[in-house]
N, C-alpha and C. Protein backbone atom coordinates (compact mmCIF):
# COMPACT_ATOMS: atom_id res chain seq x y z
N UNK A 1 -20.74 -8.40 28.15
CA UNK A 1 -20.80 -7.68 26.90
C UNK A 1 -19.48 -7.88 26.15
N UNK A 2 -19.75 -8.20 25.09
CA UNK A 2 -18.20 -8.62 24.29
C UNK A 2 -18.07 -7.24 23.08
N UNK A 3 -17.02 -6.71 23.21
CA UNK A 3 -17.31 -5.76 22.23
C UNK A 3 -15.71 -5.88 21.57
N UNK A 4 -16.21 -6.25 20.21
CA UNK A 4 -15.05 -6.39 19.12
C UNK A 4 -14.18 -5.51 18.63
N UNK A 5 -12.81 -5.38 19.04
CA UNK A 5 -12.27 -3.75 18.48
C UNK A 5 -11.41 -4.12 16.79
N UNK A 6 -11.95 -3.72 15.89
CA UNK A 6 -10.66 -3.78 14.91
C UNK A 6 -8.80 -3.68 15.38
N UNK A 7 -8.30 -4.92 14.83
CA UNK A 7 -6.81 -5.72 14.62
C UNK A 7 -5.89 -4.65 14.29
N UNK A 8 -5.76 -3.52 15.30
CA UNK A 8 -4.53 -3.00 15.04
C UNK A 8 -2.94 -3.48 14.63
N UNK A 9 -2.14 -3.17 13.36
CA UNK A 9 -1.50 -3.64 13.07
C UNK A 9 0.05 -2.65 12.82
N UNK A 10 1.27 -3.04 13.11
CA UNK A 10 2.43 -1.89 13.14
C UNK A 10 3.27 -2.41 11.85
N UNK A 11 3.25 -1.62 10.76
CA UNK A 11 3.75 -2.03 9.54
C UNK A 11 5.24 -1.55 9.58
N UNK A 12 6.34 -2.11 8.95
CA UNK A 12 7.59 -1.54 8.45
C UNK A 12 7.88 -2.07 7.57
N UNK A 13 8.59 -0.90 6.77
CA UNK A 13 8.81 -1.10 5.34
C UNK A 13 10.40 -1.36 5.43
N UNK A 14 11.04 -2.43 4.28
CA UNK A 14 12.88 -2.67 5.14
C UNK A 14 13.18 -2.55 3.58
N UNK A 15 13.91 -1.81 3.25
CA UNK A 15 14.38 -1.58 1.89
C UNK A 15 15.89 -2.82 1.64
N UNK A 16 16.54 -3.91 0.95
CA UNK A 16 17.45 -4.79 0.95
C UNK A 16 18.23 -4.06 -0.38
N UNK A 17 19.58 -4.37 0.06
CA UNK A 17 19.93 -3.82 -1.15
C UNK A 17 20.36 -5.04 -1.98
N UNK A 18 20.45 -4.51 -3.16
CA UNK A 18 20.98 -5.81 -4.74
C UNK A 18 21.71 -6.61 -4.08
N UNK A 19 22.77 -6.43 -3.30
CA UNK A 19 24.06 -7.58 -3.50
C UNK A 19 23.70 -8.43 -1.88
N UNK A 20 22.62 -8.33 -1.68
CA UNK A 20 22.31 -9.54 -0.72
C UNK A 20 21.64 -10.62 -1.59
N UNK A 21 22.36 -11.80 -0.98
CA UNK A 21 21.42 -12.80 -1.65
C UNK A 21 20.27 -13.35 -1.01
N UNK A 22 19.43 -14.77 -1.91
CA UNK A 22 18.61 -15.06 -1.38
C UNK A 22 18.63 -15.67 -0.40
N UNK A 23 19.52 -16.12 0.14
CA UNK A 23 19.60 -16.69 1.62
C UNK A 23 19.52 -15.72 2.57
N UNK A 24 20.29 -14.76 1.93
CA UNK A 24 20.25 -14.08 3.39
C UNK A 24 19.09 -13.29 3.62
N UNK A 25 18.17 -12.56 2.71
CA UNK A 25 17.18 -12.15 2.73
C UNK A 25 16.35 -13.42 3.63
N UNK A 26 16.01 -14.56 3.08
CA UNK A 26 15.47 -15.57 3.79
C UNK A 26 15.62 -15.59 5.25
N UNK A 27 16.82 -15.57 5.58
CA UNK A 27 17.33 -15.24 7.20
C UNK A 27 16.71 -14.24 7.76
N UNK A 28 16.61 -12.93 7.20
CA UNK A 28 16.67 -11.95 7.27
C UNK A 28 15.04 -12.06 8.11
N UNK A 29 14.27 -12.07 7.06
CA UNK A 29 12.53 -12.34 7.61
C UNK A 29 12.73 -13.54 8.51
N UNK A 30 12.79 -14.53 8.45
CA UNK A 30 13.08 -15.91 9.36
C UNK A 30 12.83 -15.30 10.64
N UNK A 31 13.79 -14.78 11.06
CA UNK A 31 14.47 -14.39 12.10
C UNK A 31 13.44 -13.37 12.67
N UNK A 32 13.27 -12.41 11.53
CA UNK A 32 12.17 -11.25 11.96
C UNK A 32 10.72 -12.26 12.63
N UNK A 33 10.27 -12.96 11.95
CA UNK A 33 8.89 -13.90 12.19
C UNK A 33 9.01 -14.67 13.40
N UNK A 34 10.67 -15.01 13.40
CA UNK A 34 10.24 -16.03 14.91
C UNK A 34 10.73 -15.00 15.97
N UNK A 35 11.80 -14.46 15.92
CA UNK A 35 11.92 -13.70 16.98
C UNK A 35 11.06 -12.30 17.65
N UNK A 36 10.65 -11.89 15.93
CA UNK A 36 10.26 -10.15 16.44
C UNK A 36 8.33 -10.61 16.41
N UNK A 37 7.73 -11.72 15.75
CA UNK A 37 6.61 -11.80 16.11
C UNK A 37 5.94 -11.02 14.96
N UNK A 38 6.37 -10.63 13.37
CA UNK A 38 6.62 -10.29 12.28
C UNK A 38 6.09 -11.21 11.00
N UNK A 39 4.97 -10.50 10.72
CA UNK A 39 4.50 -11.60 9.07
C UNK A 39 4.80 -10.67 7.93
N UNK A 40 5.22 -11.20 7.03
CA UNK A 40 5.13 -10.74 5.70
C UNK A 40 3.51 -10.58 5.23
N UNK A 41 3.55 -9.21 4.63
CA UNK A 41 2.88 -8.94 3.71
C UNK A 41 2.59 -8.40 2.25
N UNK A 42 4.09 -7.96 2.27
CA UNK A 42 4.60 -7.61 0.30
C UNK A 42 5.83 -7.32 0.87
N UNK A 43 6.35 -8.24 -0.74
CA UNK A 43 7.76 -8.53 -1.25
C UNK A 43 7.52 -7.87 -2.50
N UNK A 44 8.31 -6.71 -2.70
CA UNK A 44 8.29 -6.30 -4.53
C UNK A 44 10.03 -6.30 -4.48
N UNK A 45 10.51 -7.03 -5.89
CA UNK A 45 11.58 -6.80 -6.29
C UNK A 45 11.38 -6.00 -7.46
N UNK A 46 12.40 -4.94 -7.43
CA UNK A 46 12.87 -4.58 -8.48
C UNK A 46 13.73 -4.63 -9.90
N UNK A 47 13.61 -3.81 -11.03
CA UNK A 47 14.47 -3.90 -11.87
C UNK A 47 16.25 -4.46 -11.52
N UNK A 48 16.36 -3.17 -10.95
CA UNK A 48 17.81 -3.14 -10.44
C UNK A 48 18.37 -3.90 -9.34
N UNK A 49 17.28 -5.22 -8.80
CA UNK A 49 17.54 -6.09 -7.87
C UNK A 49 17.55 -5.60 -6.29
N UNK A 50 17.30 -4.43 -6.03
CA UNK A 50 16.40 -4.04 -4.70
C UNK A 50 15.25 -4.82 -4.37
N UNK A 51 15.08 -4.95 -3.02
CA UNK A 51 13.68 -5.21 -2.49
C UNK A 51 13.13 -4.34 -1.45
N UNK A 52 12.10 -4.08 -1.76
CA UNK A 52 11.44 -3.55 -0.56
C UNK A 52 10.38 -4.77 -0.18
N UNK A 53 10.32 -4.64 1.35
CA UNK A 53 9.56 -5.70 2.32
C UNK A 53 8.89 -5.12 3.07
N UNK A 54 7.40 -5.50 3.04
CA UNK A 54 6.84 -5.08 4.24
C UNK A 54 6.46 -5.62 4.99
N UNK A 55 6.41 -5.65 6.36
CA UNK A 55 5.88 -6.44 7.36
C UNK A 55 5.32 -6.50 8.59
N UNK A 56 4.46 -6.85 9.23
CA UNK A 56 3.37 -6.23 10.12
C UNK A 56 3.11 -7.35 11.49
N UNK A 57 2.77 -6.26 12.24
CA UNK A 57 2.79 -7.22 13.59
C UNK A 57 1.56 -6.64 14.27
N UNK A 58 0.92 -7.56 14.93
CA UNK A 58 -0.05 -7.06 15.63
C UNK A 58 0.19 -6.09 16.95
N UNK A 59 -0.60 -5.18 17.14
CA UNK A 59 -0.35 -4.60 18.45
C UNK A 59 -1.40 -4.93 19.59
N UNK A 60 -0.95 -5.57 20.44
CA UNK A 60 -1.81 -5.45 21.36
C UNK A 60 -2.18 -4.56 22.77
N UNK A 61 -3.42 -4.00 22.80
CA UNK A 61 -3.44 -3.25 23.71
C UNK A 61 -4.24 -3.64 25.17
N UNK A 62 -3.76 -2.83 26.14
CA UNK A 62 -4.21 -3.83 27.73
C UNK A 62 -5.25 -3.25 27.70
N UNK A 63 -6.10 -3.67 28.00
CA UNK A 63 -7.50 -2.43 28.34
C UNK A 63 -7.74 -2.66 29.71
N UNK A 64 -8.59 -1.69 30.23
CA UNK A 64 -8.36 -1.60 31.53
C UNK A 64 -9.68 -2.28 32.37
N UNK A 65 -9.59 -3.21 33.22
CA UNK A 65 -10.77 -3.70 33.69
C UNK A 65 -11.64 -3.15 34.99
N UNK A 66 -12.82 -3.47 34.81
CA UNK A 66 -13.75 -2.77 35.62
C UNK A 66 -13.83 -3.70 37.05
């Protein structure tokens, strides 16, 4: 019996402030994606050159076998 569970997912929101640049922001996720296992899913910049980032990782859970 195969029974399909909906893709639980663990979101965080990372607020950057103005005086980082674009490299380092770039690093910043890079690093998150290969190391922490982390995809982007919204980038909003702001007026005042803030970003907020959000980004989500799957969770996986063990289930227990019979």
């Amino acid at each position: 019996m195969n029974i399909r569970t909906p893709i639980e997912y663990e979101v965080e929101q990372v607020r950057i402030p103005r005086d980082w640049s674009r490299n380092a922001v770039r690093r910043l996720l890079t690093d998150r994606a290969e190391y922490g296992g982390w995809e982007l899913v919204r980038l909003r910049r702001y007026r005042d050159g803030t970003r907020d980032v959000w980004v989500r990782r799957k969770i996986i859970r063990v289930r227990p076998t019979l």
